[in-house]
C-alpha atoms as a PDB file:
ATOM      1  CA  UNK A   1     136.311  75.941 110.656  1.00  0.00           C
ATOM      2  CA  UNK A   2     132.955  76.034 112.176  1.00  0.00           C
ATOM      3  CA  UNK A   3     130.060  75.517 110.621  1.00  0.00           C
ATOM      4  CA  UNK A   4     127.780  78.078 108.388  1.00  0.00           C
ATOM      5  CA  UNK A   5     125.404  79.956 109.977  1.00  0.00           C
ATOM      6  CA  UNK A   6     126.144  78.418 113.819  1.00  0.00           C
ATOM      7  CA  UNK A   7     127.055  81.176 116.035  1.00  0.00           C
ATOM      8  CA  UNK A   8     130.189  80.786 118.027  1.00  0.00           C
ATOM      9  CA  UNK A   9     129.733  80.703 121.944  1.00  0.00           C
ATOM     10  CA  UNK A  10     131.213  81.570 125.181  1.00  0.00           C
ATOM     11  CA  UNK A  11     129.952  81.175 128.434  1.00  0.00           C
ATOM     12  CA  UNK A  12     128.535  85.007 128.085  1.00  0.00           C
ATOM     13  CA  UNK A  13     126.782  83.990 125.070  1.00  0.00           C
ATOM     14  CA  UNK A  14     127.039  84.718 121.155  1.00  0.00           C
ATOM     15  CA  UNK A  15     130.373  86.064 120.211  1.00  0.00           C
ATOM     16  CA  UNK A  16     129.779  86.086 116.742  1.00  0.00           C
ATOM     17  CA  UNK A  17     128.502  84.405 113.711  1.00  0.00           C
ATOM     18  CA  UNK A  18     128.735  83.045 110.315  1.00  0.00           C
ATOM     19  CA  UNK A  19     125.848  84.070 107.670  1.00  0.00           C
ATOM     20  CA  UNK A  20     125.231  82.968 104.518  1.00  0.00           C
ATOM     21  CA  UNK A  21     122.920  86.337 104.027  1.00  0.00           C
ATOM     22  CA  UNK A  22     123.193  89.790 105.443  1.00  0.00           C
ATOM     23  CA  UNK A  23     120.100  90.080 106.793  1.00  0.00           C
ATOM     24  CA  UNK A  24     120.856  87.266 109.194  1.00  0.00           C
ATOM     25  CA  UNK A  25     123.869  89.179 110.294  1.00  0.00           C
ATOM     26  CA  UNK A  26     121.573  92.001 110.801  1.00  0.00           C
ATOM     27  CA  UNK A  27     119.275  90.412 112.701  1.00  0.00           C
ATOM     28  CA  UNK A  28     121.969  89.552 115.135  1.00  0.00           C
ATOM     29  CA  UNK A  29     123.727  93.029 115.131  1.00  0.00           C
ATOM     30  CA  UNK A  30     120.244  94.547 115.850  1.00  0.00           C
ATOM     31  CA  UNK A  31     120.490  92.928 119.323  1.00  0.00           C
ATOM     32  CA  UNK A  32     123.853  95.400 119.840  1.00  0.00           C
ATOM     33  CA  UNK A  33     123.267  98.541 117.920  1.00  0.00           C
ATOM     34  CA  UNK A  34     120.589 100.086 115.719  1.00  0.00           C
ATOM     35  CA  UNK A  35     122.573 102.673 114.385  1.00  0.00           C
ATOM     36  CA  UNK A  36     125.581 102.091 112.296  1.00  0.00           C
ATOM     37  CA  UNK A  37     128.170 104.069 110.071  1.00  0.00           C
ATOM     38  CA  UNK A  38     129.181 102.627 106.627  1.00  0.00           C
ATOM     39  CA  UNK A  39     132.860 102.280 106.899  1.00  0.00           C
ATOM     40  CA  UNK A  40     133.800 103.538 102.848  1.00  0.00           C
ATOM     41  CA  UNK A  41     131.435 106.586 102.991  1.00  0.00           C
ATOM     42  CA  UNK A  42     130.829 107.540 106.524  1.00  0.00           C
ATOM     43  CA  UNK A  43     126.917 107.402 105.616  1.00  0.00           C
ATOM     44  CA  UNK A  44     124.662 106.532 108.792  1.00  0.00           C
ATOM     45  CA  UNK A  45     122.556 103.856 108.717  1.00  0.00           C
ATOM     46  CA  UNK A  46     119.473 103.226 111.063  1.00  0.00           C
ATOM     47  CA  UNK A  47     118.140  99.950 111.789  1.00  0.00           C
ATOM     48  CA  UNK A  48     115.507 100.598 109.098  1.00  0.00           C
ATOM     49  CA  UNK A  49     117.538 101.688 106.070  1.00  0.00           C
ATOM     50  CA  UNK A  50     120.088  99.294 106.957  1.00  0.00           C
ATOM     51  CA  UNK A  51     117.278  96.283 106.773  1.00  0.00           C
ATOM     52  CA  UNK A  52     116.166  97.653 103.345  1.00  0.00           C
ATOM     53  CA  UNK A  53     119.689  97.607 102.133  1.00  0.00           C
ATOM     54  CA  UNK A  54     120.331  94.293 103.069  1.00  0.00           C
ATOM     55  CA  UNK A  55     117.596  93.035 101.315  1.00  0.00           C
ATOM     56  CA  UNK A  56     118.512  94.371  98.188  1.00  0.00           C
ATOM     57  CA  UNK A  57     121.940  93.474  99.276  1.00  0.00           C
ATOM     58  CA  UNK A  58     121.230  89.906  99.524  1.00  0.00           C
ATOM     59  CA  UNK A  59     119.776  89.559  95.985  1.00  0.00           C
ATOM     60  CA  UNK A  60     122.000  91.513  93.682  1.00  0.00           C
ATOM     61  CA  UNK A  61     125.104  90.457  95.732  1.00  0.00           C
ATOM     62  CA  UNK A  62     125.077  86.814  96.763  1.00  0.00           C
ATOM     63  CA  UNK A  63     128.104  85.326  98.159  1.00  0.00           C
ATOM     64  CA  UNK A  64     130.860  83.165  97.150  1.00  0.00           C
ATOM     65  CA  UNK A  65     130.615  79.516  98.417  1.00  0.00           C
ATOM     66  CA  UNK A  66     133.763  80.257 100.655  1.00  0.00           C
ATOM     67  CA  UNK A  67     132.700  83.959 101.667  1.00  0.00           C
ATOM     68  CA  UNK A  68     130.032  84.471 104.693  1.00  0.00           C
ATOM     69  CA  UNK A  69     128.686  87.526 107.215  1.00  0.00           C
ATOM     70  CA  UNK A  70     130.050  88.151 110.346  1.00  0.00           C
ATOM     71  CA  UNK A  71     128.768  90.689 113.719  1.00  0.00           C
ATOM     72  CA  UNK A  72     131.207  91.631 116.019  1.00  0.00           C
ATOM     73  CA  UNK A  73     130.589  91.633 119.391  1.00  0.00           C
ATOM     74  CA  UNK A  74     129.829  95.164 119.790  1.00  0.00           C
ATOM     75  CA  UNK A  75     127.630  94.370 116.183  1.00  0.00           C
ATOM     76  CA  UNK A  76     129.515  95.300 113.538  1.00  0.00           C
ATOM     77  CA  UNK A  77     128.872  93.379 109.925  1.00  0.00           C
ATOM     78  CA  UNK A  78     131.458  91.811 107.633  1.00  0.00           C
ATOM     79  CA  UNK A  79     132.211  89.707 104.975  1.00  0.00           C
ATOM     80  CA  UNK A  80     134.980  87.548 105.217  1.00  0.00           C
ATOM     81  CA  UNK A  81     136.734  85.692 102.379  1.00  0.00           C
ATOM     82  CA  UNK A  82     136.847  82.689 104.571  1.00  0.00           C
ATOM     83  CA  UNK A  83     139.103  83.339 106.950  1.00  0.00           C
ATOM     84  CA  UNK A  84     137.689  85.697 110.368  1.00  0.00           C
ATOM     85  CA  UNK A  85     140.880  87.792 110.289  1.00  0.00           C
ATOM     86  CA  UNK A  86     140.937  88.876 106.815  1.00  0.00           C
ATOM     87  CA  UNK A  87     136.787  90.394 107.468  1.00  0.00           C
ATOM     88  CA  UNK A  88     136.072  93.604 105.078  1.00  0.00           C
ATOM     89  CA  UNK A  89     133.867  95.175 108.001  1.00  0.00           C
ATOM     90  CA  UNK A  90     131.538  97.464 105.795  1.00  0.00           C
ATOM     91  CA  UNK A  91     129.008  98.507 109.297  1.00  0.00           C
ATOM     92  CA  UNK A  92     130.578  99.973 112.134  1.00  0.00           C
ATOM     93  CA  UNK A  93     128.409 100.893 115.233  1.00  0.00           C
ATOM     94  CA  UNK A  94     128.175 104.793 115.396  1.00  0.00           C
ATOM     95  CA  UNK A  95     130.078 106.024 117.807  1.00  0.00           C
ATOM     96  CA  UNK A  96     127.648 108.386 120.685  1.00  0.00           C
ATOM     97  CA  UNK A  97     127.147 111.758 118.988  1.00  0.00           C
ATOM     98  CA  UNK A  98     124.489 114.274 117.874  1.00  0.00           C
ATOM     99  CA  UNK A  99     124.043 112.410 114.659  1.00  0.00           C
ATOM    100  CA  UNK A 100     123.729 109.328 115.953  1.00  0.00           C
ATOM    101  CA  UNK A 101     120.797 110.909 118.264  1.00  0.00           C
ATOM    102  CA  UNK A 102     118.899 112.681 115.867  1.00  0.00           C
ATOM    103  CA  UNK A 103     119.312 109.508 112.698  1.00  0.00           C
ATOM    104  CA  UNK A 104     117.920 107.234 115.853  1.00  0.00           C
ATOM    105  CA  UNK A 105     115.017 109.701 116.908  1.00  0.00           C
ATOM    106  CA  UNK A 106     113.915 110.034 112.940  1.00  0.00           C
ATOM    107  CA  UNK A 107     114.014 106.662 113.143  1.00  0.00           C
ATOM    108  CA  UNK A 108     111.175 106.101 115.815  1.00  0.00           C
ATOM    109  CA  UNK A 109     109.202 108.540 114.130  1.00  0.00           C
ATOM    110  CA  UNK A 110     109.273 106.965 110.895  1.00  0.00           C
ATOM    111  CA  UNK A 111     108.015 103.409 112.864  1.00  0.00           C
ATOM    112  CA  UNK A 112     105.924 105.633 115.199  1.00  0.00           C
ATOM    113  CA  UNK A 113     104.042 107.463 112.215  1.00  0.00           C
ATOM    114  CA  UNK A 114     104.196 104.396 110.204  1.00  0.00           C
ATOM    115  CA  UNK A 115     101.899 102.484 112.922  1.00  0.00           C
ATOM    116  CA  UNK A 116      99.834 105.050 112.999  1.00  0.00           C
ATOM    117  CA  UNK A 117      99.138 104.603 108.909  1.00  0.00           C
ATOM    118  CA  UNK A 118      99.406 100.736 109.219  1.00  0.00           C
ATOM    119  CA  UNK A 119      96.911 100.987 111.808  1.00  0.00           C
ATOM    120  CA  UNK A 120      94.000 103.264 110.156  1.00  0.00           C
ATOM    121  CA  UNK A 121      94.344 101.225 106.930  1.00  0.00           C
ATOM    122  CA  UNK A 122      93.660  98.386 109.130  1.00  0.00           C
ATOM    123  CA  UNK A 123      90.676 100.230 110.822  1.00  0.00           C
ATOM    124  CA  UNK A 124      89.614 101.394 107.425  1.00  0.00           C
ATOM    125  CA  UNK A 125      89.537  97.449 106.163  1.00  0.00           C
ATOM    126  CA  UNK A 126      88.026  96.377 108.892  1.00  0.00           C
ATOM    127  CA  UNK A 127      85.317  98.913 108.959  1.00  0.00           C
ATOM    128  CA  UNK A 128      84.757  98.274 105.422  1.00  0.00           C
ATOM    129  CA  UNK A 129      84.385  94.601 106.172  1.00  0.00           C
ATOM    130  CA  UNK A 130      82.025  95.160 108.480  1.00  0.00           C
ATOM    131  CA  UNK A 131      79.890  97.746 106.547  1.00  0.00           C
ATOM    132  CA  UNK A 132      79.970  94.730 103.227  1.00  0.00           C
ATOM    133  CA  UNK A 133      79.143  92.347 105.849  1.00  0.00           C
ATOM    134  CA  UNK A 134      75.970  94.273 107.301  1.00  0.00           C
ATOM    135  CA  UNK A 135      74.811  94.946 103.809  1.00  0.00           C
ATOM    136  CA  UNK A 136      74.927  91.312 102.846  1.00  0.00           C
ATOM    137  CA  UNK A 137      72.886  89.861 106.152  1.00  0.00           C
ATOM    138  CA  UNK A 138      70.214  93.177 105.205  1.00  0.00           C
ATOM    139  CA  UNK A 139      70.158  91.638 102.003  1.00  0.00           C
ATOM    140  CA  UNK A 140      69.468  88.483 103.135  1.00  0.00           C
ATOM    141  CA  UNK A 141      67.016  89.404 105.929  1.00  0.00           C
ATOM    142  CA  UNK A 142      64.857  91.207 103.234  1.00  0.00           C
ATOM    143  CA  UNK A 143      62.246  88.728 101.707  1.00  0.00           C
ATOM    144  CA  UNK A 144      62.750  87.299  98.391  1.00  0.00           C
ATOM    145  CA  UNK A 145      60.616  89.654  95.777  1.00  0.00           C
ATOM    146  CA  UNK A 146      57.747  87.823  94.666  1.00  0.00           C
ATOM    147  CA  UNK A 147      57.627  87.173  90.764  1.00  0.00           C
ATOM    148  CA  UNK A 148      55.028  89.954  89.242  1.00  0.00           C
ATOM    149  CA  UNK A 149      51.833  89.042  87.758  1.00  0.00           C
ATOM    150  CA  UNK A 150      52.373  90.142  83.956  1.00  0.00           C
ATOM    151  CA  UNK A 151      49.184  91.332  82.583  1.00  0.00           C
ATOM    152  CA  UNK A 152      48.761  89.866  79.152  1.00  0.00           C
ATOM    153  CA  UNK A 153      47.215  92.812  77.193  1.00  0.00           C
ATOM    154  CA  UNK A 154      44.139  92.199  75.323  1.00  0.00           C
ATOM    155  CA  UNK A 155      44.067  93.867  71.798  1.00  0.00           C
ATOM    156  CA  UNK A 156      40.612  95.446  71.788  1.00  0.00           C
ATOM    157  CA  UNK A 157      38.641  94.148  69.262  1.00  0.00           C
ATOM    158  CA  UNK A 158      38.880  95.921  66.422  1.00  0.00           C
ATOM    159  CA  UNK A 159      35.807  98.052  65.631  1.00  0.00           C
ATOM    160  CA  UNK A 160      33.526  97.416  63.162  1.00  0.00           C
ATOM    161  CA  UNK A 161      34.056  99.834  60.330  1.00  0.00           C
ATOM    162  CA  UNK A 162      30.824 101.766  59.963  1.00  0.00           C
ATOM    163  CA  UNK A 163      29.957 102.023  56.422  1.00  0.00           C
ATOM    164  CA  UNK A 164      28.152 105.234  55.426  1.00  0.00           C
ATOM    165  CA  UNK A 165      24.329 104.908  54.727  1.00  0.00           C
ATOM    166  CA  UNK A 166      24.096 103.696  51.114  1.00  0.00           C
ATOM    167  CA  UNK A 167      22.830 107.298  48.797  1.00  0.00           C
ATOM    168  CA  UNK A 168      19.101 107.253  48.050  1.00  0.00           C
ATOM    169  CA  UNK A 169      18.538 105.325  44.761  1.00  0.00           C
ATOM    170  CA  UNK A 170      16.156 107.689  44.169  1.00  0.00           C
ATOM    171  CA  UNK A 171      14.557 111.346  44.586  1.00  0.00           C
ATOM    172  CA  UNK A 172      11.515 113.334  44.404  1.00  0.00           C
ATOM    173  CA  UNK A 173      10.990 116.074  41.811  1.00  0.00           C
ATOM    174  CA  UNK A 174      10.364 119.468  44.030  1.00  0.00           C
ATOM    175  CA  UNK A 175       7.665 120.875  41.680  1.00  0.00           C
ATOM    176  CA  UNK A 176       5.431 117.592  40.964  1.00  0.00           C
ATOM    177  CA  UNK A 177       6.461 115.032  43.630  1.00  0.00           C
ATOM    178  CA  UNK A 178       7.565 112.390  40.972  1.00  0.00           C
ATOM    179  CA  UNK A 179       9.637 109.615  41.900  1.00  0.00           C
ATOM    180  CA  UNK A 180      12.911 109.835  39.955  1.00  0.00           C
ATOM    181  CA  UNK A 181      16.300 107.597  39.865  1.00  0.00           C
ATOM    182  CA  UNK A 182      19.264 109.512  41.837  1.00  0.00           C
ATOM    183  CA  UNK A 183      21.238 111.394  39.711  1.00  0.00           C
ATOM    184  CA  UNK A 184      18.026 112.675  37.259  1.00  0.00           C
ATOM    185  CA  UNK A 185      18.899 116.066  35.558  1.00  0.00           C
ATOM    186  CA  UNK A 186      15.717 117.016  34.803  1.00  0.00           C
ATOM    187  CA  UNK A 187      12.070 115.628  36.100  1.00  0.00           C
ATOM    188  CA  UNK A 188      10.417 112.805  33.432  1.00  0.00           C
ATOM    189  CA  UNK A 189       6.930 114.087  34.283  1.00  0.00           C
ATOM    190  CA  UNK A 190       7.149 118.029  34.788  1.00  0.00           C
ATOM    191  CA  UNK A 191      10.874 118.636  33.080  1.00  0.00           C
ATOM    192  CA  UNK A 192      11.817 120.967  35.798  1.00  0.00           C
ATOM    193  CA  UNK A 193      15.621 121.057  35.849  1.00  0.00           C
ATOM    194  CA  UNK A 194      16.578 119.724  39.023  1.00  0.00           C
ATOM    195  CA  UNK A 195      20.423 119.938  38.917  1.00  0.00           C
ATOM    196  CA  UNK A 196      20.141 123.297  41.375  1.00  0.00           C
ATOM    197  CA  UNK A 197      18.320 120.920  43.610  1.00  0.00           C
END
């Protein structure tokens, strides 16, 4: 038996393979066909959907130590039990028809449009580098800010209270001129009543 994963050649080149995962097989098949038809459903297959398939293929589904992948010549996949006449083909190549045509034109506009979108995310990340870039050398162009002077405020000093001018300790009767002591009801010399006063 030959050995896992070595192609077998001819003078014309590859012939077919054994692989250990599907997506190796693909990768080979892709250099025959890039559309197939699933043999139990009839369901086409670009090269696209096929490559997500396989990947999910090749992690739910791993093989049997004595099972592996083969591609036809005309890139078909299989999986063989072991033995290369007893392969379960489960990808044909689609045959030339409409369907084939029009799954293989959706297919390049999928990749085409999905350029496009890889592309302006690129652009956009790019752009955005650039912009976080020129910010960061304006920042560091600018001078550093010198450290303000703070002003230690004074408290005034507080302000004297002003007291108010002491009452007279004494008055003058009105009617006789008598010097009297503040708060005198009636004058000792005269007796004028001076509370009205």
């Amino acid at each position: 038996m030959e050995q896992v994963n070595q192609p077998r050649t001819t003078g014309r080149g590859p012939v077919n393979g054994h692989y250990r995962k599907m997506m190796s097989a693909l990768a080979v098949a892709m250099s025959k066909c890039v559309v197939w038809r699933e043999t139990e459903s009839g369901t086409p297959f670009t090269a696209k959907e096929l490559y997500e398939f396989c990947l999910k293929h090749d992690e739910q589904k791993p093989l049997r130590p004595e099972q592996f992948y083969m591609v036809s010549r005309e890139g078909a996949i299989g999986i063989s039990p072991g033995l290369e006449w007893m392969t379960t083909w489960m990808f044909l190549p689609m045959e030339p028809c409409k369907e084939r045509d029009f799954a293989f034109r959706n297919m390049m506009e999928e990749l085409h449009t999905e350029s496009e979108v890889e592309k302006a995310i690129e652009q956009a990340v790019t752009e955005g580098l650039a912009r976080e870039k020129a910010a960061k050398e304006l920042v560091a162009a600018q001078p550093a800010p010198q450290p303000v002077a703070q002003s230690v405020e004074v408290e005034p000093a507080p302000t004297p209270a002003v007291e108010p001018a002491p009452a007279q300790a004494f008055i003058f009767c009105p009617y006789c001129g008598t010097k009297l002591p503040a708060g005198s009801k009636f004058c000792s010399e005269c007796g004028n009543n001076l509370e009205n006063i």
